[in-house]
Protein backbone atom coordinates (compact mmCIF):
# COMPACT_ATOMS: atom_id res chain seq x y z
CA UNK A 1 -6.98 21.75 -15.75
CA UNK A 2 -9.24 21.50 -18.47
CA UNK A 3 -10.59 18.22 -20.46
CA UNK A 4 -9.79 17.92 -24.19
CA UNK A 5 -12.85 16.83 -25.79
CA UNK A 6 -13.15 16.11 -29.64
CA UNK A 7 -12.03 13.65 -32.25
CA UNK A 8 -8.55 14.97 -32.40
CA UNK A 9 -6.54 14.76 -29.46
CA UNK A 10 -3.82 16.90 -28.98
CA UNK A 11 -0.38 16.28 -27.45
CA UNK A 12 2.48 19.05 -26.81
CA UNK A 13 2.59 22.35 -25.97
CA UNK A 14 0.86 25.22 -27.87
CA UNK A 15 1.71 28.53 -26.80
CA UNK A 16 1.11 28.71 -23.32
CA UNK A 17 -1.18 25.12 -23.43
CA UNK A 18 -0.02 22.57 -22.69
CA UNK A 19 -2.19 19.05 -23.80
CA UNK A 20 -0.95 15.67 -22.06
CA UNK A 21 -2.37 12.43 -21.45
CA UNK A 22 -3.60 10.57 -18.49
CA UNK A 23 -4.94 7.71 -16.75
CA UNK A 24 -8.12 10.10 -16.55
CA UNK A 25 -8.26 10.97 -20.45
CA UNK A 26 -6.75 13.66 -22.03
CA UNK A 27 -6.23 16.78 -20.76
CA UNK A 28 -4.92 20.16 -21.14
CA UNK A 29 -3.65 23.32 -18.25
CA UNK A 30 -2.04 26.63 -18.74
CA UNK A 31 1.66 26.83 -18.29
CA UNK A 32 2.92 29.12 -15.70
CA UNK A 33 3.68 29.31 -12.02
CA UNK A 34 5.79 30.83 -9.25
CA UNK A 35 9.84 30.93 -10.12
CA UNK A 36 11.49 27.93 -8.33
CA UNK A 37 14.46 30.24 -7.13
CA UNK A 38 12.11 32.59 -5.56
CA UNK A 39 9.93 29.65 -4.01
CA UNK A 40 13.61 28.21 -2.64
CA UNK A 41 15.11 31.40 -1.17
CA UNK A 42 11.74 34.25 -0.65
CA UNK A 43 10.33 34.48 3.48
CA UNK A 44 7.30 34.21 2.15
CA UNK A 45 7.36 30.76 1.14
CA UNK A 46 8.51 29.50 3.85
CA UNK A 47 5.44 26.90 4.73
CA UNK A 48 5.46 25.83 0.65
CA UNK A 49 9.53 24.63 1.41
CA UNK A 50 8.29 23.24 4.98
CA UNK A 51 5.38 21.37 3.21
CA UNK A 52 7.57 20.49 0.47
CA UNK A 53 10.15 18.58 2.43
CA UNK A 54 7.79 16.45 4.96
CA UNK A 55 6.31 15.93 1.61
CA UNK A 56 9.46 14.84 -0.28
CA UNK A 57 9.76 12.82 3.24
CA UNK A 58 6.59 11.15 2.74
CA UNK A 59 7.20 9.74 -0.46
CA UNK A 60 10.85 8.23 0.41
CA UNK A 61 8.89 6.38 3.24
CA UNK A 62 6.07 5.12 0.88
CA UNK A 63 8.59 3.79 -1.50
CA UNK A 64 10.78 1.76 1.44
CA UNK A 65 7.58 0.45 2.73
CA UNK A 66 6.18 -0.48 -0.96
CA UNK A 67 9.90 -2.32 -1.58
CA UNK A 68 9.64 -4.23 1.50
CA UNK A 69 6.41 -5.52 0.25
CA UNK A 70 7.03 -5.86 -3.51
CA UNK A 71 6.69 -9.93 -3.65
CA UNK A 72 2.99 -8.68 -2.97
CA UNK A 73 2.09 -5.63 -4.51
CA UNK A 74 3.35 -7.67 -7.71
CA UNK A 75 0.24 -9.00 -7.26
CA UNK A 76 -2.16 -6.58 -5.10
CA UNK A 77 -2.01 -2.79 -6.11
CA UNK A 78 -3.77 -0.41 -8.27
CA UNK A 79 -2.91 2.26 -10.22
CA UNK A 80 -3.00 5.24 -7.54
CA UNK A 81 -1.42 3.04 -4.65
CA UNK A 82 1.34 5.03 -4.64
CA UNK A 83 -0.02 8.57 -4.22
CA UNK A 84 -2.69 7.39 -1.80
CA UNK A 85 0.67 5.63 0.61
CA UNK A 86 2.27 8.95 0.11
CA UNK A 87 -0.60 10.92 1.33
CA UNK A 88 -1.24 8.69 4.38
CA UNK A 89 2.36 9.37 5.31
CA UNK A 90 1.97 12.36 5.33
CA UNK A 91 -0.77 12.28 7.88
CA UNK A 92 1.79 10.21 9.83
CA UNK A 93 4.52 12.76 9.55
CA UNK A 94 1.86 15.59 10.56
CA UNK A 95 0.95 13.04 13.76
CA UNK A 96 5.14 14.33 14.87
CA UNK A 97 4.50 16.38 18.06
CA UNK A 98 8.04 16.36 18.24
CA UNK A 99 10.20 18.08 15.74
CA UNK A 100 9.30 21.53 14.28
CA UNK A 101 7.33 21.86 11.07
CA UNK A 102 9.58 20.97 7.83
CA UNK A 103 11.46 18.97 10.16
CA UNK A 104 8.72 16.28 11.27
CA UNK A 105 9.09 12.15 10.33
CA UNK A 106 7.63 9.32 10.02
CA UNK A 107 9.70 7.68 13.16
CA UNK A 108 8.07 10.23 15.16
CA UNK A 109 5.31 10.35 13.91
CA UNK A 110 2.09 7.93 14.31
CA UNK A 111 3.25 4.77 12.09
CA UNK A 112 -0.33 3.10 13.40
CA UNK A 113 -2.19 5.93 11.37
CA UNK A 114 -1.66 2.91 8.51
CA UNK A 115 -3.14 0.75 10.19
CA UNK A 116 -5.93 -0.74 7.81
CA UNK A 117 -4.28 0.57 4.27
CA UNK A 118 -5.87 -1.11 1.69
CA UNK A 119 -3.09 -1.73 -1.39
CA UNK A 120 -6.03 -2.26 -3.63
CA UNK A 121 -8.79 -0.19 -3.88
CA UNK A 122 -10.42 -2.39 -7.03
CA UNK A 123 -10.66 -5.54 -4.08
CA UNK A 124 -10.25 -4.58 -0.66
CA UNK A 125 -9.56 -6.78 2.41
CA UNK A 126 -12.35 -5.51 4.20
CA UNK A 127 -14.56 -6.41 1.38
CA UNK A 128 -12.83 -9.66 0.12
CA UNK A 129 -12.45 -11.43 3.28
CA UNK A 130 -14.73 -11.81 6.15
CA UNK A 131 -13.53 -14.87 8.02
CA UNK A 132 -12.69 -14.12 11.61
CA UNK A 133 -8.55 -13.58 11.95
CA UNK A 134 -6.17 -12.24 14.26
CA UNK A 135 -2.56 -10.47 13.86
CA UNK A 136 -0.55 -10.16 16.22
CA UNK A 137 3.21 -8.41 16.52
CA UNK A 138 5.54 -9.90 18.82
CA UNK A 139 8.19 -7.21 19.23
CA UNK A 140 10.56 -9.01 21.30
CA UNK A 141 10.82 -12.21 19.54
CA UNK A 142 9.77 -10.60 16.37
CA UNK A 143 7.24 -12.67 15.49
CA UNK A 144 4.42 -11.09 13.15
CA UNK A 145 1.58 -13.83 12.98
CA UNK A 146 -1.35 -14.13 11.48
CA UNK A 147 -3.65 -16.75 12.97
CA UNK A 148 -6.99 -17.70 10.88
CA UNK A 149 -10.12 -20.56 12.01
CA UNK A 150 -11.58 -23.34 10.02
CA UNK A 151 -13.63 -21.44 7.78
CA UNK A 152 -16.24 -22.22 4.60
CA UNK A 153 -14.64 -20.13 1.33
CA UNK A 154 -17.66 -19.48 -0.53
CA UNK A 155 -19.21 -18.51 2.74
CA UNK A 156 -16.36 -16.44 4.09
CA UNK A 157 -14.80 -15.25 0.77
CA UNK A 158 -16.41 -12.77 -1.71
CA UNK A 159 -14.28 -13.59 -4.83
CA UNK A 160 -14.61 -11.96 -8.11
CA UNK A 161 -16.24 -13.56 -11.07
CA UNK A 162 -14.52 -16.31 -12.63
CA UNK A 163 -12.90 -17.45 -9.54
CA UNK A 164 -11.97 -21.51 -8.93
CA UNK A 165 -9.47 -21.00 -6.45
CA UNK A 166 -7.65 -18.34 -3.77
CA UNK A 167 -4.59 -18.31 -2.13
CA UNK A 168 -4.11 -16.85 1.60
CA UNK A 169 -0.71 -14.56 1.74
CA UNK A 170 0.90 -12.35 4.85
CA UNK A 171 4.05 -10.49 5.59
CA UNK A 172 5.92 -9.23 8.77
CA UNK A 173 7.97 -6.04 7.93
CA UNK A 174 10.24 -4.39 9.76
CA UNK A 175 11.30 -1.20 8.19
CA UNK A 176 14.11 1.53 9.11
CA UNK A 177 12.85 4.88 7.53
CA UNK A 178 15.57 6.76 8.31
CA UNK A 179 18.79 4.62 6.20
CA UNK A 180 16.01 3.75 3.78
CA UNK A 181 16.59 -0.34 4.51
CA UNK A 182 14.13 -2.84 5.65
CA UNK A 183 13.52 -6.89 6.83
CA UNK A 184 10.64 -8.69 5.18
CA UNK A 185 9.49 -12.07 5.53
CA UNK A 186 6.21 -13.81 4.02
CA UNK A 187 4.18 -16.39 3.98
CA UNK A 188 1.24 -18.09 1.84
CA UNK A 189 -1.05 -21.11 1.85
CA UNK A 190 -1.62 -23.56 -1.01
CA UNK A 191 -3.76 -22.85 -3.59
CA UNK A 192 -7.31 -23.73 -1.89
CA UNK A 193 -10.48 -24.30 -3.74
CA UNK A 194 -12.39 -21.53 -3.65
CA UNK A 195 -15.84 -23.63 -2.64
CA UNK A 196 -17.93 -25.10 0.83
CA UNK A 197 -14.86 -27.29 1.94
CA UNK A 198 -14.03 -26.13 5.00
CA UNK A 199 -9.77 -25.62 5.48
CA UNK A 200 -7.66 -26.59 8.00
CA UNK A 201 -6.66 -23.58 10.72
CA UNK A 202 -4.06 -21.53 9.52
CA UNK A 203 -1.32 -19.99 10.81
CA UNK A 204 1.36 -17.82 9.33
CA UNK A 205 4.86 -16.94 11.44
CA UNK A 206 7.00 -14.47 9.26
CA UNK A 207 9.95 -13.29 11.51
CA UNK A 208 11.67 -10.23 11.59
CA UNK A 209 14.92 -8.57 14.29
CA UNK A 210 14.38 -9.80 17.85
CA UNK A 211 14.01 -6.82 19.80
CA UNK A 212 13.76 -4.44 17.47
CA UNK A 213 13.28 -0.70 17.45
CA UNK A 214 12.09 -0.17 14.56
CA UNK A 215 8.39 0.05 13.12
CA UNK A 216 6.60 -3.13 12.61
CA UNK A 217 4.05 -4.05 9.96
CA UNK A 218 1.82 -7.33 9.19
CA UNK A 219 0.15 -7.43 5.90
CA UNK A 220 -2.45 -9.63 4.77
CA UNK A 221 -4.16 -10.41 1.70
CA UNK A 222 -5.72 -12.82 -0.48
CA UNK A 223 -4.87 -13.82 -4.38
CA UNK A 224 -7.60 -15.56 -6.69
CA UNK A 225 -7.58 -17.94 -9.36
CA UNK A 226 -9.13 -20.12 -12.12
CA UNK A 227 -8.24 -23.09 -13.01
CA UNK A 228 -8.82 -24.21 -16.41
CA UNK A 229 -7.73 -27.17 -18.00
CA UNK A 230 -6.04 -28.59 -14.86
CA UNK A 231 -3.78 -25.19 -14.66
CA UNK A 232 -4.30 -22.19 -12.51
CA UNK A 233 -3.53 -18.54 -13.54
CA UNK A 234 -4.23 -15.83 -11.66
CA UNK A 235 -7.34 -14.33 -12.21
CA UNK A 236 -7.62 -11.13 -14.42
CA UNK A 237 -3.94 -10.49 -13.73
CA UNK A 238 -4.64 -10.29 -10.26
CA UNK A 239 -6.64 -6.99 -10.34
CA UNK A 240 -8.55 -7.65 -7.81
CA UNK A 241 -6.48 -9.12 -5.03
CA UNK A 242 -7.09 -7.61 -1.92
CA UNK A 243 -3.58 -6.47 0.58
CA UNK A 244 -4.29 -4.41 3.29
CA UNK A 245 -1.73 -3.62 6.53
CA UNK A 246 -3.52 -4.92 9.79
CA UNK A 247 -1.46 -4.52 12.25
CA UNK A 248 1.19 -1.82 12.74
CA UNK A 249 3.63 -1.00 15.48
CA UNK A 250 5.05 2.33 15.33
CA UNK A 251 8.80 1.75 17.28
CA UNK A 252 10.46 2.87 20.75
């Protein structure tokens, strides 16, 4: 892969050259490669079609999970969220001590692995939010809280220039890899002014199956505003709202 550099930019293919654009400029590569019959049916690639399907597996879990939670990644993802899922399923699927390699999944795999994902790597949770909270999954009444103190928001919030107000938002997921389906419910405060008012306690309930045996997730994040004018809008197109999973329960 090389960089195009230059006044002209070039787009297309030129003999074997091909020039694209990306989110990292413009570039250009070398066409070529191994025939895709030959990687499909040849012995010797038998690890690239094992490595290919866990990986193909990966990325149909990332996108179940990322549509359970789509009323807040609307909000709360960047632009690589959804290679940087995919890879950390795959570390998940890897975690399968079960099933033999090409065969390996998430269910048996090590769903906590995703524990502390951060949707947004321009405003993370861990760097957003530093008053003291607590999640908790409840498994048999399928209860995924989120319990957070009294706290000071200018004290206990680092916000992003420009910001009047914020907005406290969690989700309990429950999500069946294997038929691709899932149960979401979430939760959010008012709009709070982002200043040394302390707030009330909160607690968020979002309920999923009773009993379930499925994986379990709690996400948690935060969205910031400005008001102006006596309106609020969400701050630079919410860029830099942080969503991260905190708690994660893998199934029995």
């Amino acid at each position: 892969m090389a960089r195009q550099k230059g006044i002209i930019k070039l787009k297309g293919t030129i003999g074997d050259i091909t020039f694209y654009k990306t989110q990292d400029g413009h570039l250009a590569r070398e066409k070529g490669g191994i025939d895709a019959n030959r990687i499909a049916t040849d012995p010797a690639f038998q690890r690239t079609r094992e490595n290919g399907s866990e990986f193909g597996r990966a990325g149909k879990a990332g996108k179940v999970l990322r549509t359970a939670l789509r009323v807040l990644l609307l909000n709360s993802a960047d632009s690589r969220m959804v290679s940087r899922l995919t890879q950390s399923m795959v570390k998940v699927i890897q975690a399968d001590s079960t099933n033999e390699r090409g065969l390996r999944n998430v269910i048996d795999g090590e769903a906590e692995l995703l524990a502390g994902f951060e949707f947004n790597i321009r405003g993370k949770l861990g760097t957003s939010l530093f008053a003291p909270y607590t999640g908790s999954i409840d498994r048999v009444t399928g209860e995924i809280t989120v319990d957070i103190p009294s706290f000071i928001p200018s004290n206990m919030i680092a916000a992003p220039g420009g910001t009047t107000h914020f907005k406290i938002i969690s989700a309990g997921v429950e999500v069946d890899f294997e038929n691709e389906t899932f149960v979401e419910q979430h939760a959010e405060t008012a709009i709070l002014a982002w200043d040394a008012t302390a707030t009330a306690v909160i607690n968020q309930v979002n309920t999923v199956t009773p009993n379930s045996t499925k994986p379990l997730f709690l996400a948690l994040g935060l969205e910031f505003y400005q008001q102006v004018n006596g309106s609020m809008y969400s701050l630079k197109n919410g860029a830099y709202n942080p969503l991260a999973l905190i708690q994660v329960n893998g199934g029995v």
